[in-house]
Protein backbone atom coordinates (compact mmCIF):
# COMPACT_ATOMS: atom_id res chain seq x y z
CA UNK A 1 11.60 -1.36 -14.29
CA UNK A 2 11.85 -4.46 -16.35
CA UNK A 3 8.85 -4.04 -19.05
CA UNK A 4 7.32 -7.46 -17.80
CA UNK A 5 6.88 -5.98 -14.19
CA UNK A 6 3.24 -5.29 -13.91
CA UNK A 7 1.37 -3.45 -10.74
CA UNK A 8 0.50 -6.64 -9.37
CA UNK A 9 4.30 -7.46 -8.95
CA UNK A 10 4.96 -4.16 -7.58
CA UNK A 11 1.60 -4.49 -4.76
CA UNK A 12 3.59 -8.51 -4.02
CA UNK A 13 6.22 -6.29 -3.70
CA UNK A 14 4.37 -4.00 -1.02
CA UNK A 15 2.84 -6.46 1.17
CA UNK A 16 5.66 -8.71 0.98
CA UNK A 17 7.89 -5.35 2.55
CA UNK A 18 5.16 -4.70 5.23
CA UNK A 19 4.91 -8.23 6.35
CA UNK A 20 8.34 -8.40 6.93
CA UNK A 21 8.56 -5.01 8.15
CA UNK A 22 11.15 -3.57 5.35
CA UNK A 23 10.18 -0.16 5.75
CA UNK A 24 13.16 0.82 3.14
CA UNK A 25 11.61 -1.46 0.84
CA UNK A 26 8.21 -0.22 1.03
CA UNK A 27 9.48 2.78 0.62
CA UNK A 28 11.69 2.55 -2.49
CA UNK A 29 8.27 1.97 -4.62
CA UNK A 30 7.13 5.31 -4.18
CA UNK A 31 8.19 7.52 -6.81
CA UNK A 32 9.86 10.73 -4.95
CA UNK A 33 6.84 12.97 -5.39
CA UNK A 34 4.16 10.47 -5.06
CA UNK A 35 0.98 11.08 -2.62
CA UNK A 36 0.10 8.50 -0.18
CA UNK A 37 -3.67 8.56 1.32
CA UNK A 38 -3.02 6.31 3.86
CA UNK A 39 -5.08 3.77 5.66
CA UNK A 40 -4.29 4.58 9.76
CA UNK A 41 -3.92 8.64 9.25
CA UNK A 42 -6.25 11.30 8.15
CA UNK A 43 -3.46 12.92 6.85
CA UNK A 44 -1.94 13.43 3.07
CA UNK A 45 0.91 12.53 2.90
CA UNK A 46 3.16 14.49 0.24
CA UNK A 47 7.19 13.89 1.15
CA UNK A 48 9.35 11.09 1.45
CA UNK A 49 9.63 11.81 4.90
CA UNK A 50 6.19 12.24 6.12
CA UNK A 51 5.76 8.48 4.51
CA UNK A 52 9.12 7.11 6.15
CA UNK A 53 7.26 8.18 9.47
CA UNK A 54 3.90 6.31 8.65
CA UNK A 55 5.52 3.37 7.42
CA UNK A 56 7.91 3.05 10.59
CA UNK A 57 4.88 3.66 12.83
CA UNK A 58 2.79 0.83 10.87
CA UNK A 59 5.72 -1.60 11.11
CA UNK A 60 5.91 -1.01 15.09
CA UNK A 61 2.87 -2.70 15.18
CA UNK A 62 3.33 -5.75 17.01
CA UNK A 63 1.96 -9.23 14.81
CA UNK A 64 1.97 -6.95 12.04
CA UNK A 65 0.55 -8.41 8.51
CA UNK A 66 -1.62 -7.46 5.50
CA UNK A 67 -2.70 -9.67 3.12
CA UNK A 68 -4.95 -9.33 -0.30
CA UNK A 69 -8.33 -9.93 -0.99
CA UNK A 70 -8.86 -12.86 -4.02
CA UNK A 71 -10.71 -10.17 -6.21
CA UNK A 72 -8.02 -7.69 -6.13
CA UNK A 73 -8.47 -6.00 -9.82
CA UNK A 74 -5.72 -5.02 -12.83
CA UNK A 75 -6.34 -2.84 -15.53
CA UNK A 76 -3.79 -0.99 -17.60
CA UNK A 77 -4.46 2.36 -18.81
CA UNK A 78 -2.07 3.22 -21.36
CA UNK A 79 1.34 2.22 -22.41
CA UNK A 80 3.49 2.07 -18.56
CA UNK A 81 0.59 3.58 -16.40
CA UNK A 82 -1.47 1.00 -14.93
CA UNK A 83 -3.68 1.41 -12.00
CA UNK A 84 -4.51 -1.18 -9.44
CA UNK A 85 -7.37 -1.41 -6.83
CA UNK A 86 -8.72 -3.65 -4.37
CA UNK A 87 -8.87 -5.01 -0.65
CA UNK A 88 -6.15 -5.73 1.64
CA UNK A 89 -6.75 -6.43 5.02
CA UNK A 90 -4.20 -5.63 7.57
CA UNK A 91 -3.94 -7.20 11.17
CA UNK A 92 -2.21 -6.43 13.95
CA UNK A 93 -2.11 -6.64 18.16
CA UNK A 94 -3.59 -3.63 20.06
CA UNK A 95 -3.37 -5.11 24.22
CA UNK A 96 -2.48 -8.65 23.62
CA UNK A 97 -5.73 -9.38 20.85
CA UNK A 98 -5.33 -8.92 17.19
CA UNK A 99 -7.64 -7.29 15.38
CA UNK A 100 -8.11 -6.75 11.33
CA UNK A 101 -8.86 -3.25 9.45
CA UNK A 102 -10.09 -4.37 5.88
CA UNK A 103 -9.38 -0.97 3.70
CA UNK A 104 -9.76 -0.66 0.21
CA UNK A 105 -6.59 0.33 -1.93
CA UNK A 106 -6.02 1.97 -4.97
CA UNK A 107 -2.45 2.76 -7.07
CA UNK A 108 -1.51 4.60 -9.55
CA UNK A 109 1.52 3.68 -11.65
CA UNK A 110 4.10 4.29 -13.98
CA UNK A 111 5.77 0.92 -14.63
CA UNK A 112 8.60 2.69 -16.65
CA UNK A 113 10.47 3.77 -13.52
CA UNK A 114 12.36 2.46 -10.43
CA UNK A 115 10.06 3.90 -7.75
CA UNK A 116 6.38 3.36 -9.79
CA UNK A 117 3.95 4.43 -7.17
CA UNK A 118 2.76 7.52 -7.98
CA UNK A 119 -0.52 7.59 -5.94
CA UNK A 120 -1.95 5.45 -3.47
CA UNK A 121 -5.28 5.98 -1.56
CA UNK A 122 -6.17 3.29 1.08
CA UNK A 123 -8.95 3.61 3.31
CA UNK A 124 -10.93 1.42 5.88
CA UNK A 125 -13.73 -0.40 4.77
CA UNK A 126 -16.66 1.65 6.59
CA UNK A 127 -19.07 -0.46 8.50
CA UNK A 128 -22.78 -0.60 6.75
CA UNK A 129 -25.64 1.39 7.77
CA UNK A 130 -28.10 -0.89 9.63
């Protein structure tokens, strides 16, 4: 990766794939062992394939979008590892009415390679205890 890339070029990056639907995209940010907690399964997912099959199912979603939170956070740990963490909120149509899952996200980085997501953990934003 070019050394000015940072992890919030990389998450543009992401969102700008899923909007579009650009699974292969999406895709060629995760590093080829990276470990995706992801937002719509209770699964971990651990192989390129297991995360080409969440990412197609995702982008059959009709009206299909995610878009970030303004407080989404940067920090840089050392040297090419930076982690990133935030809110996203996807949307999309379930029977004809769209509906939006805010999740929380989290990546881990290494900004020295092609594919630089090493970890990502997204889950739903759980609704408060009354």
């Amino acid at each position: 990766m070019n050394p000015s890339i940072t992890s919030r070029h990389v998450l543009d990056q992401w969102t700008d794939g899923i909007n579009r639907g650009a699974v292969s995209e999406v895709l060629s940010l995760y590093a080829p062992d990276a470990i995706l907690l992801p937002t719509f399964s209770s699964r971990t997912l651990f192989t390129a394939a297991d995360r080409r099959d969440y990412f197609e199912r995702l982008a059959s979603r009709e009206d299909l979008s995610v878009s970030l939170h303004e407080k989404t956070v940067h920090r840089q740990i050392t040297g090419s590892l930076e982690i990133i963490s935030g809110i996203y909120c996807f949307r999309f149509s379930i029977d004809g009415e769209i509906l939006s899952f805010e999740a929380r996200f989290s990546y881990g980085m290494d900004l020295s390679l092609s594919a630089p997501i090493l970890h990502h953990h997204s889950s739903q934003v759980p609704r408060q205890l009354p």
